[in-house]
PDB file of N, CA and C in Angstrom:
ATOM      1  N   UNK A   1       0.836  -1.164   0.000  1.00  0.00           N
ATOM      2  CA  UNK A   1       0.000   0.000   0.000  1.00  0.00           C
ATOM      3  C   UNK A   1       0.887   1.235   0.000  1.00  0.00           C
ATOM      4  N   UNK A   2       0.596   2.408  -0.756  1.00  0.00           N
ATOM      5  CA  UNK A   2       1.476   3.662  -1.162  1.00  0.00           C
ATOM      6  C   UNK A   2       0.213   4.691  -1.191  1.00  0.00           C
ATOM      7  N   UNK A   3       0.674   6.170  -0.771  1.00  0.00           N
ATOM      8  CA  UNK A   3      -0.431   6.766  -1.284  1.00  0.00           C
ATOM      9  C   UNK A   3       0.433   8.007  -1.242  1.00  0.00           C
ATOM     10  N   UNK A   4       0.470   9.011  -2.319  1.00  0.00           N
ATOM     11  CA  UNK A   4       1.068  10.051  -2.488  1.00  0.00           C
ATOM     12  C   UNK A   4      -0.122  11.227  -3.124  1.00  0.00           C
ATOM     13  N   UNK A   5      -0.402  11.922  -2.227  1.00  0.00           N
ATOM     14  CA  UNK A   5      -1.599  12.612  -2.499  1.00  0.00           C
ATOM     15  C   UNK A   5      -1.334  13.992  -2.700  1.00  0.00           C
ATOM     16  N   UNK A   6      -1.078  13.939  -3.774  1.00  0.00           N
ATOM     17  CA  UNK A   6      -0.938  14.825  -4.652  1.00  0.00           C
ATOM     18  C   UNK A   6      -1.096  14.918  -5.882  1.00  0.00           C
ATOM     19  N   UNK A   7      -1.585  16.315  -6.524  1.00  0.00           N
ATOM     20  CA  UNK A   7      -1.795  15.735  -8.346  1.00  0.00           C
ATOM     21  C   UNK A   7      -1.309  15.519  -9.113  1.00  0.00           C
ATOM     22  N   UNK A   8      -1.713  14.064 -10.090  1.00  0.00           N
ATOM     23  CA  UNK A   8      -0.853  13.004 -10.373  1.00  0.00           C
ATOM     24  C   UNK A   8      -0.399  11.986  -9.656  1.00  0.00           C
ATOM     25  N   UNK A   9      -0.803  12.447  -8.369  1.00  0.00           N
ATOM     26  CA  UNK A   9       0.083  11.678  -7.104  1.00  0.00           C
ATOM     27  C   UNK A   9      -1.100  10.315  -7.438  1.00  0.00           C
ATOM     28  N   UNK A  10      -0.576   8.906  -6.545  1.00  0.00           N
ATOM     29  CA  UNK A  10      -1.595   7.485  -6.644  1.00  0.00           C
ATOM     30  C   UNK A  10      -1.548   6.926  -5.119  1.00  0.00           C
ATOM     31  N   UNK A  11      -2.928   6.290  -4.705  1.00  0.00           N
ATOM     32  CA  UNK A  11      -2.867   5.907  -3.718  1.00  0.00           C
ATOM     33  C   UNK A  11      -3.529   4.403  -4.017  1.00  0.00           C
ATOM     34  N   UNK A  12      -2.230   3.767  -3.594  1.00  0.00           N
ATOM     35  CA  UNK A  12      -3.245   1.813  -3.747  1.00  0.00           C
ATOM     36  C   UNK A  12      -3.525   0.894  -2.618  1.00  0.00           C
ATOM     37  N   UNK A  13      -4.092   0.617  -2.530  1.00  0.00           N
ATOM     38  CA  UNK A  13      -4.871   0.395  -1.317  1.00  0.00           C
ATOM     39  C   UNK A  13      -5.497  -1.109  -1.610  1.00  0.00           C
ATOM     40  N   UNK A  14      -5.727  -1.801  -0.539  1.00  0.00           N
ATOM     41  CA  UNK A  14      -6.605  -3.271  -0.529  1.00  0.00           C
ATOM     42  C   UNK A  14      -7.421  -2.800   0.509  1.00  0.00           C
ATOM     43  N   UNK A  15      -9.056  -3.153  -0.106  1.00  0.00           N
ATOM     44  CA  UNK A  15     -10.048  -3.510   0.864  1.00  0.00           C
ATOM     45  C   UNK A  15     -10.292  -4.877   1.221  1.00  0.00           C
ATOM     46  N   UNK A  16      -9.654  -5.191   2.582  1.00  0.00           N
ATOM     47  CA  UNK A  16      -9.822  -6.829   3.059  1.00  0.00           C
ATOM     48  C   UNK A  16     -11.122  -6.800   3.338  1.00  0.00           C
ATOM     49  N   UNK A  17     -11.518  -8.065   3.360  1.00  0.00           N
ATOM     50  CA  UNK A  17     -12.826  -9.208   3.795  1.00  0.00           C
ATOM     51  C   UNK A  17     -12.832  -9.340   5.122  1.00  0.00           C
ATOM     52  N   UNK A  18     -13.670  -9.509   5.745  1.00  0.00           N
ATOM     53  CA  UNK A  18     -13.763 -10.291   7.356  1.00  0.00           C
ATOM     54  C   UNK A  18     -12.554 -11.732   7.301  1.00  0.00           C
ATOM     55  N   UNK A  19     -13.012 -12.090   5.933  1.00  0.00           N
ATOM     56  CA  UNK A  19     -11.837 -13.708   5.578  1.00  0.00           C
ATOM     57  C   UNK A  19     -10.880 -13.451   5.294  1.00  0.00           C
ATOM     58  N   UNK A  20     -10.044 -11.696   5.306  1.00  0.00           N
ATOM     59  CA  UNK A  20      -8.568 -11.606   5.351  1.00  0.00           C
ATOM     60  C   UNK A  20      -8.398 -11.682   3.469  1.00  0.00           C
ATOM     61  N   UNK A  21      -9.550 -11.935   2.742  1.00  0.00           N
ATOM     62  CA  UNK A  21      -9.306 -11.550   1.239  1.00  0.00           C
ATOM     63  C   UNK A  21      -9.476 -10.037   0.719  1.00  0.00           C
ATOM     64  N   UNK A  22      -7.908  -9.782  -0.498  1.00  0.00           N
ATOM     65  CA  UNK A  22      -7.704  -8.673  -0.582  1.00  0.00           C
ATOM     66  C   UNK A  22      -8.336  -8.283  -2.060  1.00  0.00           C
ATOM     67  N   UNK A  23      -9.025  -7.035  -2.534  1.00  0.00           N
ATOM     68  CA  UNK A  23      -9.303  -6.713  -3.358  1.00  0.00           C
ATOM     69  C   UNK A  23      -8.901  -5.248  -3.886  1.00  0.00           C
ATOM     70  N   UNK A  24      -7.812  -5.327  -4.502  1.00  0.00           N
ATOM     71  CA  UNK A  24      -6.363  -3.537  -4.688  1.00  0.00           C
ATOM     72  C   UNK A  24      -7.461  -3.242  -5.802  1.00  0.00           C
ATOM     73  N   UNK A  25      -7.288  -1.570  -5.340  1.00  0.00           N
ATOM     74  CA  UNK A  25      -7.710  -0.511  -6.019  1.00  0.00           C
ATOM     75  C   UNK A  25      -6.644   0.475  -5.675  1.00  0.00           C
ATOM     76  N   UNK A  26      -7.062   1.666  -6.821  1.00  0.00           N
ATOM     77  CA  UNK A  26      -5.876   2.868  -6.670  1.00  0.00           C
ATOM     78  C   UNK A  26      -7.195   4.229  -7.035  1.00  0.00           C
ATOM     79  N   UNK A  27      -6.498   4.827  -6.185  1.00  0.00           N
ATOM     80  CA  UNK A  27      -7.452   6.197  -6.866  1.00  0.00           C
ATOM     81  C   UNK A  27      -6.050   7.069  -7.183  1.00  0.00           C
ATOM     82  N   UNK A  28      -6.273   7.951  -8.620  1.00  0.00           N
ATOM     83  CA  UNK A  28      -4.920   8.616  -9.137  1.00  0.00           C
ATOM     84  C   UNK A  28      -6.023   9.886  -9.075  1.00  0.00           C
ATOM     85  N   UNK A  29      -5.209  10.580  -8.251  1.00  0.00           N
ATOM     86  CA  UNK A  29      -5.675  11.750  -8.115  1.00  0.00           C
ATOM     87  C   UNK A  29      -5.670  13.416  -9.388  1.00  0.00           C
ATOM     88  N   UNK A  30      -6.807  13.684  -9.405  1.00  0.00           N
ATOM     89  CA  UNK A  30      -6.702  14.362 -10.553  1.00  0.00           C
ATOM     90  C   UNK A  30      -6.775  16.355 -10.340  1.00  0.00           C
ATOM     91  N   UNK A  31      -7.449  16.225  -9.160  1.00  0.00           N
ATOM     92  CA  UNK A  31      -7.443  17.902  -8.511  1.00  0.00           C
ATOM     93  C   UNK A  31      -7.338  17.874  -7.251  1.00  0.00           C
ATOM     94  N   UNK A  32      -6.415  18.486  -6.860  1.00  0.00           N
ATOM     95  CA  UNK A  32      -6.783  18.679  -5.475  1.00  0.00           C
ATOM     96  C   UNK A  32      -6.678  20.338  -4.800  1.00  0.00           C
ATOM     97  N   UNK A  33      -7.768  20.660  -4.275  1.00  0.00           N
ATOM     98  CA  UNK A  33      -8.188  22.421  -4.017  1.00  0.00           C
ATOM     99  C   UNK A  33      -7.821  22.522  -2.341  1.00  0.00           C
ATOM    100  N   UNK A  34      -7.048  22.556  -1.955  1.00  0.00           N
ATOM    101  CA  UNK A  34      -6.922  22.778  -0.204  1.00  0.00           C
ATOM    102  C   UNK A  34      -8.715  23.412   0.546  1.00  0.00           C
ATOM    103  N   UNK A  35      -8.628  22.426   1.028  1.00  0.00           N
ATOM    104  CA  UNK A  35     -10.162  22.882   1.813  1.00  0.00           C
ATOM    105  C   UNK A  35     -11.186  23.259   1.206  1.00  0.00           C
ATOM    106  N   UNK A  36     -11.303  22.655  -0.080  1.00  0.00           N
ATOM    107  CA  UNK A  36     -12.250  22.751  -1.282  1.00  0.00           C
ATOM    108  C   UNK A  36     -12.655  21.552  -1.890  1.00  0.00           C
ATOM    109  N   UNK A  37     -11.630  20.626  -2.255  1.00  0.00           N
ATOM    110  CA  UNK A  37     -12.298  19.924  -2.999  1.00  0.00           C
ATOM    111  C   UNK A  37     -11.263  18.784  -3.727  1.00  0.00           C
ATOM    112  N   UNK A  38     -11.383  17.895  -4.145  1.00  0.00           N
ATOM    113  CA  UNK A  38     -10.644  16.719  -4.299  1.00  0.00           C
ATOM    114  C   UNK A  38     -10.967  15.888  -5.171  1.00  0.00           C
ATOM    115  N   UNK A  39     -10.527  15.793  -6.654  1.00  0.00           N
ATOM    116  CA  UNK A  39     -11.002  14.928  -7.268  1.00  0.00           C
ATOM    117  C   UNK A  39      -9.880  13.443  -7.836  1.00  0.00           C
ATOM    118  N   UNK A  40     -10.822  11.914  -7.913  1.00  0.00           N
ATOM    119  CA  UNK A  40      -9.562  11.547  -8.627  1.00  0.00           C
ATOM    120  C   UNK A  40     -10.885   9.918  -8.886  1.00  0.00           C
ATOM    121  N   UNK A  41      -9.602   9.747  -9.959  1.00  0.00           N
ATOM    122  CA  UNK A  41     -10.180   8.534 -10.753  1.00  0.00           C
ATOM    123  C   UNK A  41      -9.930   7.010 -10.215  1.00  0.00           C
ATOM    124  N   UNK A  42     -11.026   5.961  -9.813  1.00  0.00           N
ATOM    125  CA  UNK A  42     -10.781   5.369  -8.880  1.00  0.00           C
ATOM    126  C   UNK A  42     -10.902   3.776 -10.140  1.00  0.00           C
ATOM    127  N   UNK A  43      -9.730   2.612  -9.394  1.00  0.00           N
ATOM    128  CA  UNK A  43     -10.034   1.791 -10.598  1.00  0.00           C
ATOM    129  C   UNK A  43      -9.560   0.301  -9.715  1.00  0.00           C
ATOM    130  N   UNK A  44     -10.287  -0.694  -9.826  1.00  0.00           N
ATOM    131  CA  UNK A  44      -9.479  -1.762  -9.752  1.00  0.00           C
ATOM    132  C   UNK A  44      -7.963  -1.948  -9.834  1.00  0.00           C
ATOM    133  N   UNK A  45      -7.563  -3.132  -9.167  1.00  0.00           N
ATOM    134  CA  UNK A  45      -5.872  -2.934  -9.585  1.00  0.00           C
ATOM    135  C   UNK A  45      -5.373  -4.053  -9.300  1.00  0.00           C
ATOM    136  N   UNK A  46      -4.357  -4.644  -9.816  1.00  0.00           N
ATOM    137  CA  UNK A  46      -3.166  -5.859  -8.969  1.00  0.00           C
ATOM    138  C   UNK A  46      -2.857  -4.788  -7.625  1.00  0.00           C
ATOM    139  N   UNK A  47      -1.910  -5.813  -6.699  1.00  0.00           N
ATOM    140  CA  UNK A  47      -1.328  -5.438  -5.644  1.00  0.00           C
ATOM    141  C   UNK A  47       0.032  -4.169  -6.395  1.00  0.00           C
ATOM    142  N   UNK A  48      -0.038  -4.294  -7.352  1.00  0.00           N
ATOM    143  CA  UNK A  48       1.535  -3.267  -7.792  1.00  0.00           C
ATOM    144  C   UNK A  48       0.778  -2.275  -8.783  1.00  0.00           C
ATOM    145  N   UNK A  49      -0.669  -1.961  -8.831  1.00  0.00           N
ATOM    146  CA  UNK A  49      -1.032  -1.061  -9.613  1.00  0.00           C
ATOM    147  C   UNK A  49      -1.667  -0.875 -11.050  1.00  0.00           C
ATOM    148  N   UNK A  50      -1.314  -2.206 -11.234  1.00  0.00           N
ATOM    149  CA  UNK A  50      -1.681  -1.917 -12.742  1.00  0.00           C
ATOM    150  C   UNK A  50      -3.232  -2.466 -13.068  1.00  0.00           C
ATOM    151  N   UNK A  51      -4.109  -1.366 -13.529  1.00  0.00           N
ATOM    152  CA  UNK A  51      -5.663  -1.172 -13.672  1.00  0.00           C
ATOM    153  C   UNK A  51      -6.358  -2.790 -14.329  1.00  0.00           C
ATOM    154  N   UNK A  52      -6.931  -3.312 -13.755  1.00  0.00           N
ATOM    155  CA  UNK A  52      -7.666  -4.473 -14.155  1.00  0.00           C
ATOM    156  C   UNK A  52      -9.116  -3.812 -14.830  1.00  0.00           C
ATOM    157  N   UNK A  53      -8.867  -3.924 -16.361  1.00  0.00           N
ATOM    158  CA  UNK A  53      -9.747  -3.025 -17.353  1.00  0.00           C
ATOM    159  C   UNK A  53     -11.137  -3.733 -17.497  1.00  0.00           C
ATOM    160  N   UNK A  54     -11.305  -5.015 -17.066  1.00  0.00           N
ATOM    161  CA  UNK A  54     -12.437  -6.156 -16.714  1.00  0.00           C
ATOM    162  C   UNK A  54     -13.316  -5.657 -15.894  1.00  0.00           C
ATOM    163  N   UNK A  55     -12.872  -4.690 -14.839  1.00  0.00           N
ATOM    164  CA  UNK A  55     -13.958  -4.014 -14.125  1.00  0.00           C
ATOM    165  C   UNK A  55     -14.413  -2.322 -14.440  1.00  0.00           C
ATOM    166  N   UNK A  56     -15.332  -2.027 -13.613  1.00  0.00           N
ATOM    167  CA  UNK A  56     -15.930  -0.818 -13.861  1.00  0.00           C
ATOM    168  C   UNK A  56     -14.637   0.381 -12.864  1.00  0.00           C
ATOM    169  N   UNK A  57     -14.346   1.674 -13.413  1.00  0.00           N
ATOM    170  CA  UNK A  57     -14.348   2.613 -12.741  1.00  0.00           C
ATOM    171  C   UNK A  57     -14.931   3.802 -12.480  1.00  0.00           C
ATOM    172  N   UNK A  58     -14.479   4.823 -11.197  1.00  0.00           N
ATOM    173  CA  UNK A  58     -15.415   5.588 -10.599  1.00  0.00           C
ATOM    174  C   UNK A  58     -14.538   7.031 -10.249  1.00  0.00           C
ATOM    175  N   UNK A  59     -15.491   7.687 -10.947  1.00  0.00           N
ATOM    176  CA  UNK A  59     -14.558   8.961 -10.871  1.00  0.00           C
ATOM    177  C   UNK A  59     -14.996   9.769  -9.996  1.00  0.00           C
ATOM    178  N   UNK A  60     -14.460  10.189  -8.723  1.00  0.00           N
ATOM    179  CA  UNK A  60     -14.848  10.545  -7.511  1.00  0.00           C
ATOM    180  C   UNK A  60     -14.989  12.159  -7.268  1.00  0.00           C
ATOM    181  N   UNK A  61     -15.790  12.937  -6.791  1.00  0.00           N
ATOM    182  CA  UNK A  61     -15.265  14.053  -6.839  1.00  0.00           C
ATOM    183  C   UNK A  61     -15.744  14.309  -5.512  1.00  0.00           C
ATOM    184  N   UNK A  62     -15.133  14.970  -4.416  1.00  0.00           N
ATOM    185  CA  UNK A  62     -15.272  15.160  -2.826  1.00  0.00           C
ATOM    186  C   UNK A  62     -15.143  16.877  -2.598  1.00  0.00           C
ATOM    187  N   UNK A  63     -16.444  17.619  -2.379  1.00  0.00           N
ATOM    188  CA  UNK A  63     -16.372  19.273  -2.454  1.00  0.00           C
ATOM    189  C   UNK A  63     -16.809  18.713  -0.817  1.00  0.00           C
ATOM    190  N   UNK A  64     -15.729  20.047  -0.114  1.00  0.00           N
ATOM    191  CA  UNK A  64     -15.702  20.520   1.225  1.00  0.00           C
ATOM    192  C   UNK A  64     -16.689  21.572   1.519  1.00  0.00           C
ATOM    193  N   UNK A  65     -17.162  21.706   2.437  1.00  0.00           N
ATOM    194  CA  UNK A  65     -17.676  23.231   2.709  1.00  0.00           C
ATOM    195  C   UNK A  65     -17.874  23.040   4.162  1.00  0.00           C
ATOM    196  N   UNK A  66     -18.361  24.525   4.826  1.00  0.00           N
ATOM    197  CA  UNK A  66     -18.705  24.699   6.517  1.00  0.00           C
ATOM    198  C   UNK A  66     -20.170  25.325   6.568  1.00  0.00           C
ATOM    199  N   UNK A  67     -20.727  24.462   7.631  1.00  0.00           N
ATOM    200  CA  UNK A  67     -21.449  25.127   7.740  1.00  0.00           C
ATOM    201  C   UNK A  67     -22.318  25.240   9.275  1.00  0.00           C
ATOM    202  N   UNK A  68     -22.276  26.079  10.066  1.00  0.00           N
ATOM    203  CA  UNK A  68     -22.618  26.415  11.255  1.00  0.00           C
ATOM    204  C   UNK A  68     -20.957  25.550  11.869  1.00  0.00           C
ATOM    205  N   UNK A  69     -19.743  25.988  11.415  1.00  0.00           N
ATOM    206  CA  UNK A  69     -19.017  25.049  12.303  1.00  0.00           C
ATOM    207  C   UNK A  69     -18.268  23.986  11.852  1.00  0.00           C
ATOM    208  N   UNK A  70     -19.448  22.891  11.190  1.00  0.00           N
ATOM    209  CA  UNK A  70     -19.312  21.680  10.701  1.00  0.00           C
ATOM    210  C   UNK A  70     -18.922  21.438   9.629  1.00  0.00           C
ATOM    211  N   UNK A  71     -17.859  20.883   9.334  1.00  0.00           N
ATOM    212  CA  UNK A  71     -17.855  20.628   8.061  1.00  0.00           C
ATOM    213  C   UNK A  71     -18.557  19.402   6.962  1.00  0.00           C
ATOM    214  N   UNK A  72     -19.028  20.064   6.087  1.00  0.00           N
ATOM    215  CA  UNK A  72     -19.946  19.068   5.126  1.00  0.00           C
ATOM    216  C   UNK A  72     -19.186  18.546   4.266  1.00  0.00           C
ATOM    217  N   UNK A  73     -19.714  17.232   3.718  1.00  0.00           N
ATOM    218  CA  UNK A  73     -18.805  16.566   2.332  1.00  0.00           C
ATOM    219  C   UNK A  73     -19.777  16.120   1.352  1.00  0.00           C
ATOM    220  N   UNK A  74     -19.950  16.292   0.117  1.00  0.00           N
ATOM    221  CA  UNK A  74     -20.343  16.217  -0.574  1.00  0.00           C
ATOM    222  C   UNK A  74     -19.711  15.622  -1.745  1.00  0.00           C
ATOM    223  N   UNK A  75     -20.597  13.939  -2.020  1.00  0.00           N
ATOM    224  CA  UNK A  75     -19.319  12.892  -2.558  1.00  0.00           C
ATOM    225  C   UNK A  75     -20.406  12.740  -4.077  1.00  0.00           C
ATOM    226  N   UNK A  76     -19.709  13.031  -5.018  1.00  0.00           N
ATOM    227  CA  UNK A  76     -20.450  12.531  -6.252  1.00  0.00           C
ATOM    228  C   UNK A  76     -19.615  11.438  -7.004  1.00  0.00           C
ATOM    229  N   UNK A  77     -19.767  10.290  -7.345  1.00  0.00           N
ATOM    230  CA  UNK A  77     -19.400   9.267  -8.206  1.00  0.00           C
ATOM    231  C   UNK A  77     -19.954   9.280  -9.839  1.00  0.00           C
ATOM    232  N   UNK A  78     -18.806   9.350 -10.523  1.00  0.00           N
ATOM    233  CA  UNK A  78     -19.419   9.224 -12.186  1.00  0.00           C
ATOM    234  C   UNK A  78     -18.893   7.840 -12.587  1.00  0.00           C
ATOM    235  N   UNK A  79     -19.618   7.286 -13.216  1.00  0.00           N
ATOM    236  CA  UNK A  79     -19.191   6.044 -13.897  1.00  0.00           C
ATOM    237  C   UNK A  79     -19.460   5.983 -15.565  1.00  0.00           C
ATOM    238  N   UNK A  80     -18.765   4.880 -16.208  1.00  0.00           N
ATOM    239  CA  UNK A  80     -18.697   5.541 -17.370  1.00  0.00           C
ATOM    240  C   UNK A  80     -20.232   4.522 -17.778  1.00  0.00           C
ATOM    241  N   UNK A  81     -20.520   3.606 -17.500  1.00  0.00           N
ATOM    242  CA  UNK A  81     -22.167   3.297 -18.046  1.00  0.00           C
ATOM    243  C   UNK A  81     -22.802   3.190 -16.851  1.00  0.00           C
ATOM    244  N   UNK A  82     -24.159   3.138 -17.449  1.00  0.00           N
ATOM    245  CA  UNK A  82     -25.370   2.533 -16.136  1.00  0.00           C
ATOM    246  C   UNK A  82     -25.104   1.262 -15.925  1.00  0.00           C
ATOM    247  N   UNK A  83     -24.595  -0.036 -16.604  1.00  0.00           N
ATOM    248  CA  UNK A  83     -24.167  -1.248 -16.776  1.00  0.00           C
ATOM    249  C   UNK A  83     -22.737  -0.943 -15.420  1.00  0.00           C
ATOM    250  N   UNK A  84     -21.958  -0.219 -15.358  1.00  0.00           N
ATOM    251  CA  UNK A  84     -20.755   0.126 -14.626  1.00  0.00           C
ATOM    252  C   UNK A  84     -21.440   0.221 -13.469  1.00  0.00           C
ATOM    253  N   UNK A  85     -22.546   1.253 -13.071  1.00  0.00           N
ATOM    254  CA  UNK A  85     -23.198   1.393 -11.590  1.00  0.00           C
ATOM    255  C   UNK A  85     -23.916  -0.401 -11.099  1.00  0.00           C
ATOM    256  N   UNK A  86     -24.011  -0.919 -12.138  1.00  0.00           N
ATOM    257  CA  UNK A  86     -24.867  -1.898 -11.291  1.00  0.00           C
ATOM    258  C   UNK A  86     -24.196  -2.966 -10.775  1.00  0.00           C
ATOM    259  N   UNK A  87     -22.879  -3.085 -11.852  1.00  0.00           N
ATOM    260  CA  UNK A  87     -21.686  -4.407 -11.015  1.00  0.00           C
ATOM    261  C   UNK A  87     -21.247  -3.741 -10.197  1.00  0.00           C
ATOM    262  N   UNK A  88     -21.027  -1.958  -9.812  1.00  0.00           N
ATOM    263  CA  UNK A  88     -20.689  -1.722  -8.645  1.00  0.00           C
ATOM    264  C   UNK A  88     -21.356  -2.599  -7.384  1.00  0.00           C
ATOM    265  N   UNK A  89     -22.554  -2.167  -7.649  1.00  0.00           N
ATOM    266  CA  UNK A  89     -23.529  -2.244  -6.456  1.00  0.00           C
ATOM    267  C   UNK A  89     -23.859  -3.905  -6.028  1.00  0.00           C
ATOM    268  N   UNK A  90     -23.732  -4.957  -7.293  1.00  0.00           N
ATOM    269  CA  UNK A  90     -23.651  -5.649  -7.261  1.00  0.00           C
ATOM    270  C   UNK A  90     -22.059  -7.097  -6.756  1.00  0.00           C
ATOM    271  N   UNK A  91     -21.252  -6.153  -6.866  1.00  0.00           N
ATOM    272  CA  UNK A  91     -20.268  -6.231  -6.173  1.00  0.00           C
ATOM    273  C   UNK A  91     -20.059  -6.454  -4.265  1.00  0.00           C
ATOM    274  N   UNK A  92     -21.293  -4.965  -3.975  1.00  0.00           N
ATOM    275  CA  UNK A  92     -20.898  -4.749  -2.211  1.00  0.00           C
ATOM    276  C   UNK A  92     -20.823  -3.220  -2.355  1.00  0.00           C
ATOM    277  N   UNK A  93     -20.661  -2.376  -3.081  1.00  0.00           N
ATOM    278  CA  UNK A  93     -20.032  -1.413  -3.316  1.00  0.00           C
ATOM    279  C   UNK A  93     -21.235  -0.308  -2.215  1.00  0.00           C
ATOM    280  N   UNK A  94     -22.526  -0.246  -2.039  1.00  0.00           N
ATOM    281  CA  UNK A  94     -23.444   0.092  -1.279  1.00  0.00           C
ATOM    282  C   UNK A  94     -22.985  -0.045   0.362  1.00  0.00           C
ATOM    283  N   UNK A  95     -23.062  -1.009   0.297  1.00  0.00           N
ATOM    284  CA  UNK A  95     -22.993  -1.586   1.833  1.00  0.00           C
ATOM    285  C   UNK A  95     -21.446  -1.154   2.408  1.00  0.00           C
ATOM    286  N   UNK A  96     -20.198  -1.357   1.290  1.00  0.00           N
ATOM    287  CA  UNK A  96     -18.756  -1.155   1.963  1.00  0.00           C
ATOM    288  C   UNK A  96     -18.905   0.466   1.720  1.00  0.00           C
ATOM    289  N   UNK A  97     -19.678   1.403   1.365  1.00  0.00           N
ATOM    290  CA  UNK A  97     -19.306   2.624   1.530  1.00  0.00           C
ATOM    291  C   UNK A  97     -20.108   3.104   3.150  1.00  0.00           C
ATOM    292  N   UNK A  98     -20.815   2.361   3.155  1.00  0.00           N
ATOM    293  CA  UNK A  98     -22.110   2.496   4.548  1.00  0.00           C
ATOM    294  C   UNK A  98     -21.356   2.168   5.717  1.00  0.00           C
ATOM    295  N   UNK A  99     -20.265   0.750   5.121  1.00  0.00           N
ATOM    296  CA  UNK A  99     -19.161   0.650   6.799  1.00  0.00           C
ATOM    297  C   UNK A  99     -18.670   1.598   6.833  1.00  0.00           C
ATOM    298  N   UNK A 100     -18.102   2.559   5.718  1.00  0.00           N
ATOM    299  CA  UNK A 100     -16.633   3.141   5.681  1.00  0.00           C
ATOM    300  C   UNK A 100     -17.328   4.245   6.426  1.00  0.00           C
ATOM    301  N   UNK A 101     -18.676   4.925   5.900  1.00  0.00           N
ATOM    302  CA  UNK A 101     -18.727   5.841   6.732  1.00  0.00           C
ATOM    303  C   UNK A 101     -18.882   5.719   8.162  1.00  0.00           C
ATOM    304  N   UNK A 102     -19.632   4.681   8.385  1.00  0.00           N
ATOM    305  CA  UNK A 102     -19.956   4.522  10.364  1.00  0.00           C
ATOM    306  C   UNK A 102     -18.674   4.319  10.932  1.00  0.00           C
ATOM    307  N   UNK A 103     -17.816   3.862  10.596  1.00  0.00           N
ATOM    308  CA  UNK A 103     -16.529   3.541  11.295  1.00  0.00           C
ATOM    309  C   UNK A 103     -15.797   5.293  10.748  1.00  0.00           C
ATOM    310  N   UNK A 104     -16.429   6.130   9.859  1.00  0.00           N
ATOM    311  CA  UNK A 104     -15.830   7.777  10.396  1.00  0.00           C
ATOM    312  C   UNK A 104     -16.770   8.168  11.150  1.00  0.00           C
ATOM    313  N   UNK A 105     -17.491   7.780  11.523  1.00  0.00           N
ATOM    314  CA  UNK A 105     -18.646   8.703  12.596  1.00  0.00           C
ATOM    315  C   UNK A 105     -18.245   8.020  13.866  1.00  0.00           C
ATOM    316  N   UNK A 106     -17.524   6.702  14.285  1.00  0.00           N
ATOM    317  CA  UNK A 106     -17.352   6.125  15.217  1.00  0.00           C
ATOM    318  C   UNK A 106     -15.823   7.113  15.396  1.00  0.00           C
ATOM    319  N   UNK A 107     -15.163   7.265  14.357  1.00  0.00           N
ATOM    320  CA  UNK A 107     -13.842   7.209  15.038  1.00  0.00           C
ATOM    321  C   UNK A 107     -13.707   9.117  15.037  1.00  0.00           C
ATOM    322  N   UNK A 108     -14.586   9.870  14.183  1.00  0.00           N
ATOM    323  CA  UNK A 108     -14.382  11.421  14.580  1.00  0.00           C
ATOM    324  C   UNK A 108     -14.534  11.829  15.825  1.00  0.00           C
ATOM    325  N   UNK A 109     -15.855  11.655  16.827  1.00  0.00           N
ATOM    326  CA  UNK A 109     -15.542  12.053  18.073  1.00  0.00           C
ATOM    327  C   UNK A 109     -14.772  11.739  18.845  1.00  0.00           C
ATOM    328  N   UNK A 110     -13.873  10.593  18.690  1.00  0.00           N
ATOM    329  CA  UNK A 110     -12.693  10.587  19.287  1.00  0.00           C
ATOM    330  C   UNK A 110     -11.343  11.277  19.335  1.00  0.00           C
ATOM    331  N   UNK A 111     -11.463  12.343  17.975  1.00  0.00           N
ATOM    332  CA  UNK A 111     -10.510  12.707  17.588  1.00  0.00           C
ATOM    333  C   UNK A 111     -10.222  14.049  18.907  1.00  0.00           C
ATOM    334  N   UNK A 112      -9.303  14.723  18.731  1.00  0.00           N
ATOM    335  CA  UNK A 112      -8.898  15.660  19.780  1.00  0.00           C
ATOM    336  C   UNK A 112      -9.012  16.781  18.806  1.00  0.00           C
ATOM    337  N   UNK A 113      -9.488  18.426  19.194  1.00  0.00           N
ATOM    338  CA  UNK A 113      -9.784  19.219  18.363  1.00  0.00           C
ATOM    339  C   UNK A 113      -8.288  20.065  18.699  1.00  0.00           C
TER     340      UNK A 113
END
């Protein structure tokens, strides 16, 4: 796992299973706005990076904003067909974004301000 976040920069990553099975993706980052906004292109991968073109990708775009305080996130996903959204979803892709967020709502109030 590597992640250099910056533009152009790549971050590759495995999402494990409860059974310890790994499934590498990379998101290659394509904008990044300091406290604005973050975009980058997200794709299947081997463990060393290189895009497995058999699956669908997801082009992410993450706008920041405040409001009363709080900060809001606002996550839009583009895919390149409607056929692409449904092996997402059909994949897990619903449900593993639903952990990812409760485990940030579990682990932000812990954080120290």
């Amino acid at each position: 796992m590597s992640l250099n976040f910056t533009e152009g920069g790549m971050w590759l990553y495995a999402m494990v299973s409860p059974e310890n099975e790994k499934l590498w993706c990379k998101a290659d980052y394509e904008k990044i706005e300091t406290l604005k906004s973050v975009t980058w292109l997200d794709a299947f991968c081997d463990e060393n990076g290189k895009e497995n073109t058999d699956k669908p990708r997801s082009h992410w775009t993450n706008i920041f904003s405040e409001e009363n305080g709080i900060t809001m996130v606002n996550i839009t996903l583009q895919h390149d067909s409607y056929e692409d959204i449904e092996t997402m979803i059909a994949m897990g892709f619903k449900e593993g974004l639903t952990m990812c967020l409760q485990n940030l709502d579990e682990l932000l109030p812990t954080l120290k301000k």
